[in-house]
C-alpha atoms as a PDB file:
ATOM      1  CA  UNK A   1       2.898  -5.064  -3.957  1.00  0.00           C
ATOM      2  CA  UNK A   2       2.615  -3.062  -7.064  1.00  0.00           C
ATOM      3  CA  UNK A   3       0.370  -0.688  -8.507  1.00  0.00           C
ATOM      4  CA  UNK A   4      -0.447   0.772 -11.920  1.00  0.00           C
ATOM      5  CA  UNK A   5      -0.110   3.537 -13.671  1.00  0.00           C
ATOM      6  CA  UNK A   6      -1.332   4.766 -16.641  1.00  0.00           C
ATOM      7  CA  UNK A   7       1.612   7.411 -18.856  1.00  0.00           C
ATOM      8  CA  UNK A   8      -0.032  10.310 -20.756  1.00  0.00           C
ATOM      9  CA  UNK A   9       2.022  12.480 -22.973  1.00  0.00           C
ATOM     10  CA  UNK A  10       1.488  15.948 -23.391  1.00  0.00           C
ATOM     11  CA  UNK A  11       3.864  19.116 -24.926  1.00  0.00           C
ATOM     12  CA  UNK A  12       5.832  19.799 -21.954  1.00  0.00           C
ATOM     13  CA  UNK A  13       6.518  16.477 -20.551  1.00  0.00           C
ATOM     14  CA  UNK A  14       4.539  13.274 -19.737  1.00  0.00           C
ATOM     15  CA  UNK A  15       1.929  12.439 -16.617  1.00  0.00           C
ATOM     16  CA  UNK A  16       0.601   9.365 -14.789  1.00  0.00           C
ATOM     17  CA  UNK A  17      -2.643   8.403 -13.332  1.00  0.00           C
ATOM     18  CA  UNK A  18      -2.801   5.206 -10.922  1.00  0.00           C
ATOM     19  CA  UNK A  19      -5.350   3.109 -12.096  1.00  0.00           C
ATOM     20  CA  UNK A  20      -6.640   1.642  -8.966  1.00  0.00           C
ATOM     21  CA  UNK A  21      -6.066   4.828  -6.780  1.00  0.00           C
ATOM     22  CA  UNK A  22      -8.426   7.841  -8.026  1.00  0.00           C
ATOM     23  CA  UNK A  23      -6.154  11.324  -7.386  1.00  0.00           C
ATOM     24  CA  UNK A  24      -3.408   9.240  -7.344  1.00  0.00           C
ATOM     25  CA  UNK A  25      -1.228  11.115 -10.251  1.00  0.00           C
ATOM     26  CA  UNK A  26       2.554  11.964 -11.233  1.00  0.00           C
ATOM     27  CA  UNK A  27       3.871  14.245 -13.699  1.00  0.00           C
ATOM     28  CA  UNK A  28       7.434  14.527 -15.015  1.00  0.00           C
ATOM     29  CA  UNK A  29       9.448  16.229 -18.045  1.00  0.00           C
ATOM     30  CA  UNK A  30      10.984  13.308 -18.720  1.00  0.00           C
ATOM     31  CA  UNK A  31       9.863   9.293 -19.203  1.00  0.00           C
ATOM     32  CA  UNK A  32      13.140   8.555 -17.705  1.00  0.00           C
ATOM     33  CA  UNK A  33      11.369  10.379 -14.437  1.00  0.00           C
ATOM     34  CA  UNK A  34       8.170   9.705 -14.373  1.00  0.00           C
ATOM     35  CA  UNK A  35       8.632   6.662 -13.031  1.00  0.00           C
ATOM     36  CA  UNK A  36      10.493   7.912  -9.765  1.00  0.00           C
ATOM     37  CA  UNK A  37       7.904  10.271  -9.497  1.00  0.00           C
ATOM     38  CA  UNK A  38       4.845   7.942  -9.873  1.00  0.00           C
ATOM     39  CA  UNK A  39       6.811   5.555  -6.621  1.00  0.00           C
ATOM     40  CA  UNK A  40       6.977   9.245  -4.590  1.00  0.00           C
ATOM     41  CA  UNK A  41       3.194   9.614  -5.281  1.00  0.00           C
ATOM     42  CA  UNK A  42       2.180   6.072  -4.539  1.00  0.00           C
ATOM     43  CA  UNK A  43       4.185   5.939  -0.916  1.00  0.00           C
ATOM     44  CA  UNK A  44       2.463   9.734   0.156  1.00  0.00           C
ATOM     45  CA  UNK A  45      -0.878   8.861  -1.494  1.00  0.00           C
ATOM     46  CA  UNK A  46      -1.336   5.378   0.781  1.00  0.00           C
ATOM     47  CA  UNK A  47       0.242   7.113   3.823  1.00  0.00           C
ATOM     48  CA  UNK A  48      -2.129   9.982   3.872  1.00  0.00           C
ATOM     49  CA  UNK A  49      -4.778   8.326   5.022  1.00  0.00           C
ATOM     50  CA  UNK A  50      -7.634  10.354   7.402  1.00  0.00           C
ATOM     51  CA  UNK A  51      -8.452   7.469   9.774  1.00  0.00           C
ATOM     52  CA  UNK A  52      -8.400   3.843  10.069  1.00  0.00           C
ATOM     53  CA  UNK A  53     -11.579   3.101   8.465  1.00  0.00           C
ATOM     54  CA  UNK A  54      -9.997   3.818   5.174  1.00  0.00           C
ATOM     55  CA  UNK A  55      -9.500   0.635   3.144  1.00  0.00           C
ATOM     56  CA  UNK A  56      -7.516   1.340  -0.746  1.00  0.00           C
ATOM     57  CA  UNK A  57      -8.477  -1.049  -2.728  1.00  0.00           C
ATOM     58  CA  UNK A  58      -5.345  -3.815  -3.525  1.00  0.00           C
ATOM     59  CA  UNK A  59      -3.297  -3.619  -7.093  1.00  0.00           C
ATOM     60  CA  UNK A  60      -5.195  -4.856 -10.483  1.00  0.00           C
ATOM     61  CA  UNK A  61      -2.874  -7.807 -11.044  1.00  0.00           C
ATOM     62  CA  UNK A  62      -4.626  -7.820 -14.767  1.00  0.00           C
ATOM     63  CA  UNK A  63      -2.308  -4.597 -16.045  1.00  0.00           C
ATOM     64  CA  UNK A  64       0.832  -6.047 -15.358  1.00  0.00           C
ATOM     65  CA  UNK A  65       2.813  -5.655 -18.427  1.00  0.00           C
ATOM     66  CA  UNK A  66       0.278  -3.773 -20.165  1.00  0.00           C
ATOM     67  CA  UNK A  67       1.149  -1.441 -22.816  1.00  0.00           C
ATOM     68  CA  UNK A  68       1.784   2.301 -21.410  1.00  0.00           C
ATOM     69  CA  UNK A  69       1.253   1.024 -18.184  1.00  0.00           C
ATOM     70  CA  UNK A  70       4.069   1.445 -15.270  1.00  0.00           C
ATOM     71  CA  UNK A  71       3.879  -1.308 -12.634  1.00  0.00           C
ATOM     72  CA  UNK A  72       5.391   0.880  -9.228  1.00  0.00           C
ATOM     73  CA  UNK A  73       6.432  -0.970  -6.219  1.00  0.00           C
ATOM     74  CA  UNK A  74       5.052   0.520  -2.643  1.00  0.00           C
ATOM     75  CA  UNK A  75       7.658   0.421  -0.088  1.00  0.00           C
ATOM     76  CA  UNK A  76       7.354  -2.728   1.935  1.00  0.00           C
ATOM     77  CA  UNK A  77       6.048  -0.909   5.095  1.00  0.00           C
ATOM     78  CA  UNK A  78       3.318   1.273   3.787  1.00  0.00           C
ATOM     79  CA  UNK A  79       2.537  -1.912   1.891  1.00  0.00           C
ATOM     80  CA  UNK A  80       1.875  -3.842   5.292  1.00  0.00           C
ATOM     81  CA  UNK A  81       0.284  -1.284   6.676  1.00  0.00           C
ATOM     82  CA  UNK A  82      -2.432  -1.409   3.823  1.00  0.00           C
ATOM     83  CA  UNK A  83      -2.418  -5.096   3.769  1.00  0.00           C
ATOM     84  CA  UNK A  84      -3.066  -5.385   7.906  1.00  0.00           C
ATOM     85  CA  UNK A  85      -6.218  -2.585   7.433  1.00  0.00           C
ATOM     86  CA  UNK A  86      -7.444  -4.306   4.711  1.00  0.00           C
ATOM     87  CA  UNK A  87      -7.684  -7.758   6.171  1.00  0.00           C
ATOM     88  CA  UNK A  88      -8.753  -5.917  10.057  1.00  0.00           C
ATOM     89  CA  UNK A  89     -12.074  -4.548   8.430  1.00  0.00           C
ATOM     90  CA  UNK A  90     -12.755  -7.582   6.145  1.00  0.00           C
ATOM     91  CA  UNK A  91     -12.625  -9.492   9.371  1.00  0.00           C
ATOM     92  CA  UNK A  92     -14.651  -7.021  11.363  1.00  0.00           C
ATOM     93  CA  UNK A  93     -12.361  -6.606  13.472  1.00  0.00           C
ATOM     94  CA  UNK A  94     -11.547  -3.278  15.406  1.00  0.00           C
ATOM     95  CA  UNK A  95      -7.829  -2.216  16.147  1.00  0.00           C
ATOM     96  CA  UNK A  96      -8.458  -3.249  19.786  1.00  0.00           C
ATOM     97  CA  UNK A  97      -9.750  -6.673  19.037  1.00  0.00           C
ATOM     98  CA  UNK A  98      -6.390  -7.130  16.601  1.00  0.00           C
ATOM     99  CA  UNK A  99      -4.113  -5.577  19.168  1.00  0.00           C
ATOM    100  CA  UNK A 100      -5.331  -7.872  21.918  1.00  0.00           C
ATOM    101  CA  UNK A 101      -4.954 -11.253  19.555  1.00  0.00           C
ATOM    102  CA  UNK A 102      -1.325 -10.103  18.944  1.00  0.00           C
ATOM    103  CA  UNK A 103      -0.538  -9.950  22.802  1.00  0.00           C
ATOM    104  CA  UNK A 104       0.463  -6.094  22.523  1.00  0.00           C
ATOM    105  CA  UNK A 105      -0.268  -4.107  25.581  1.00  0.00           C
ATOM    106  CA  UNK A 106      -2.167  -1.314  24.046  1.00  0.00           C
ATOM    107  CA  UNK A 107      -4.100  -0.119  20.899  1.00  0.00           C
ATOM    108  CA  UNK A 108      -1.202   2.167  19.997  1.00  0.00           C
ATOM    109  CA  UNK A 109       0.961  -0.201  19.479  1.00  0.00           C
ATOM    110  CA  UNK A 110      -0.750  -1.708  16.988  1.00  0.00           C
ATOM    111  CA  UNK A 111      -1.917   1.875  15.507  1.00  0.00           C
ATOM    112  CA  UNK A 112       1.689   1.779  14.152  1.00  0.00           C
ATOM    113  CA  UNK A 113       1.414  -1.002  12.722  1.00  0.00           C
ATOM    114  CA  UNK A 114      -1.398   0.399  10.361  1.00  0.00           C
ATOM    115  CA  UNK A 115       0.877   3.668   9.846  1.00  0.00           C
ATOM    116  CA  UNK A 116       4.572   3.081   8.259  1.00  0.00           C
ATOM    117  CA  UNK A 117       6.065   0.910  10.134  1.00  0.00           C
ATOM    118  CA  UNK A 118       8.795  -2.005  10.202  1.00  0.00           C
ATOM    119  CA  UNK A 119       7.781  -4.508  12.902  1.00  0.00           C
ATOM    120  CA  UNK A 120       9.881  -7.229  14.511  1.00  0.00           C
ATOM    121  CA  UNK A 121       9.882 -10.511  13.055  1.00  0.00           C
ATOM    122  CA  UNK A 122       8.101 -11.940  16.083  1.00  0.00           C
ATOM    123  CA  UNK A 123       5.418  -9.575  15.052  1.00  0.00           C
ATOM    124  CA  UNK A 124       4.896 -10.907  11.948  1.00  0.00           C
ATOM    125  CA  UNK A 125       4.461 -13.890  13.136  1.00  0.00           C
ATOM    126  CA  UNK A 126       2.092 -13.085  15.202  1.00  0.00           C
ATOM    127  CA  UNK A 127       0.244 -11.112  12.255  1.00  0.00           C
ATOM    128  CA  UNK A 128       0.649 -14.579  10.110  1.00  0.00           C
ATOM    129  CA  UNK A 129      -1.294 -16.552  13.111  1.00  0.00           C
ATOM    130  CA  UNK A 130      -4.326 -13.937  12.946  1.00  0.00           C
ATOM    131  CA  UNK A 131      -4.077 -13.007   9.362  1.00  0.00           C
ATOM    132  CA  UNK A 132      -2.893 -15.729   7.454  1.00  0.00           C
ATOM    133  CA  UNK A 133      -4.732 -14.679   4.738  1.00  0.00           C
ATOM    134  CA  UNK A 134      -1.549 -11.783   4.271  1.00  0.00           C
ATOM    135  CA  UNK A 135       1.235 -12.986   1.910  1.00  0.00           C
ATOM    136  CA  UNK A 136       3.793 -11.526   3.212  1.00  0.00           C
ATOM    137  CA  UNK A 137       5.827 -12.448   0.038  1.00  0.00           C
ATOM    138  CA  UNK A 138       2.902 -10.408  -2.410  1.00  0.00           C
ATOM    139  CA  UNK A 139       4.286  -7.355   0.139  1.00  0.00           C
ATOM    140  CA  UNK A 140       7.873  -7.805  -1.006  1.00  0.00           C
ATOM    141  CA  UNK A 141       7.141  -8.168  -4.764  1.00  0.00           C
END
């Protein structure tokens, strides 16, 4: 999963906006940095979120390879955890419901699912057979 980012150049160095993410910015002295710096922002701006009703929107897939545009991989388990929220509330589903369709024994174990996590590949199976809708390949990209 990638998102976008915009590169502004200024004096003293150059900055980056996401484009899909509003406050989502990075700012470096060098091009050669920014880059690092925009992937830093991305992972701590999607894993800051206040509860689970928050829902980012997914990447623009229409700015890849754009001109002044950085395309920034999110680490595979924040990108899950965005991906599993996502589908949850465009289901209607609540974070019981989901936890009791995946056979876990409590809510809380699924709560880490929608926080960084790296679940077992019997999980994601499981998450496949409710959500099949996820492609768990898009997450790896």
């Amino acid at each position: 999963m990638k998102y976008h980012f915009t590169i502004h150049e200024e004096e003293n160095g150059f900055w980056a906006e996401c484009c899909e993410l509003d406050g989502c910015i990075a700012e470096s002295d060098t091009i050669e940095n920014l880059e690092k710096e925009c992937h830093e922002s991305l992972n701590l701006f999607l894993e800051e979120k206040t509860d689970s009703k928050v829902v980012f929107p997914l990447p623009n897939l229409t700015l890849e390879n754009k001109k002044n545009i950085l395309s920034i991989t999110v680490d595979p388990e924040i990108a899950l955890a965005i991906m599993l929220r996502n589908q949850r509330l465009h289901s209607n589903m609540t974070q019981k419901e989901v936890s009791e369709k995946l056979g876990m024994k409590n809510i809380y174990s699924y709560q880490r699912l929608e926080k960084k996590s790296n679940p077992t590949l019997s999980i994601i199976k499981k998450i496949h057979k409710v959500f099949p809708e996820i492609k768990f390949e898009y997450l790896l990209q």
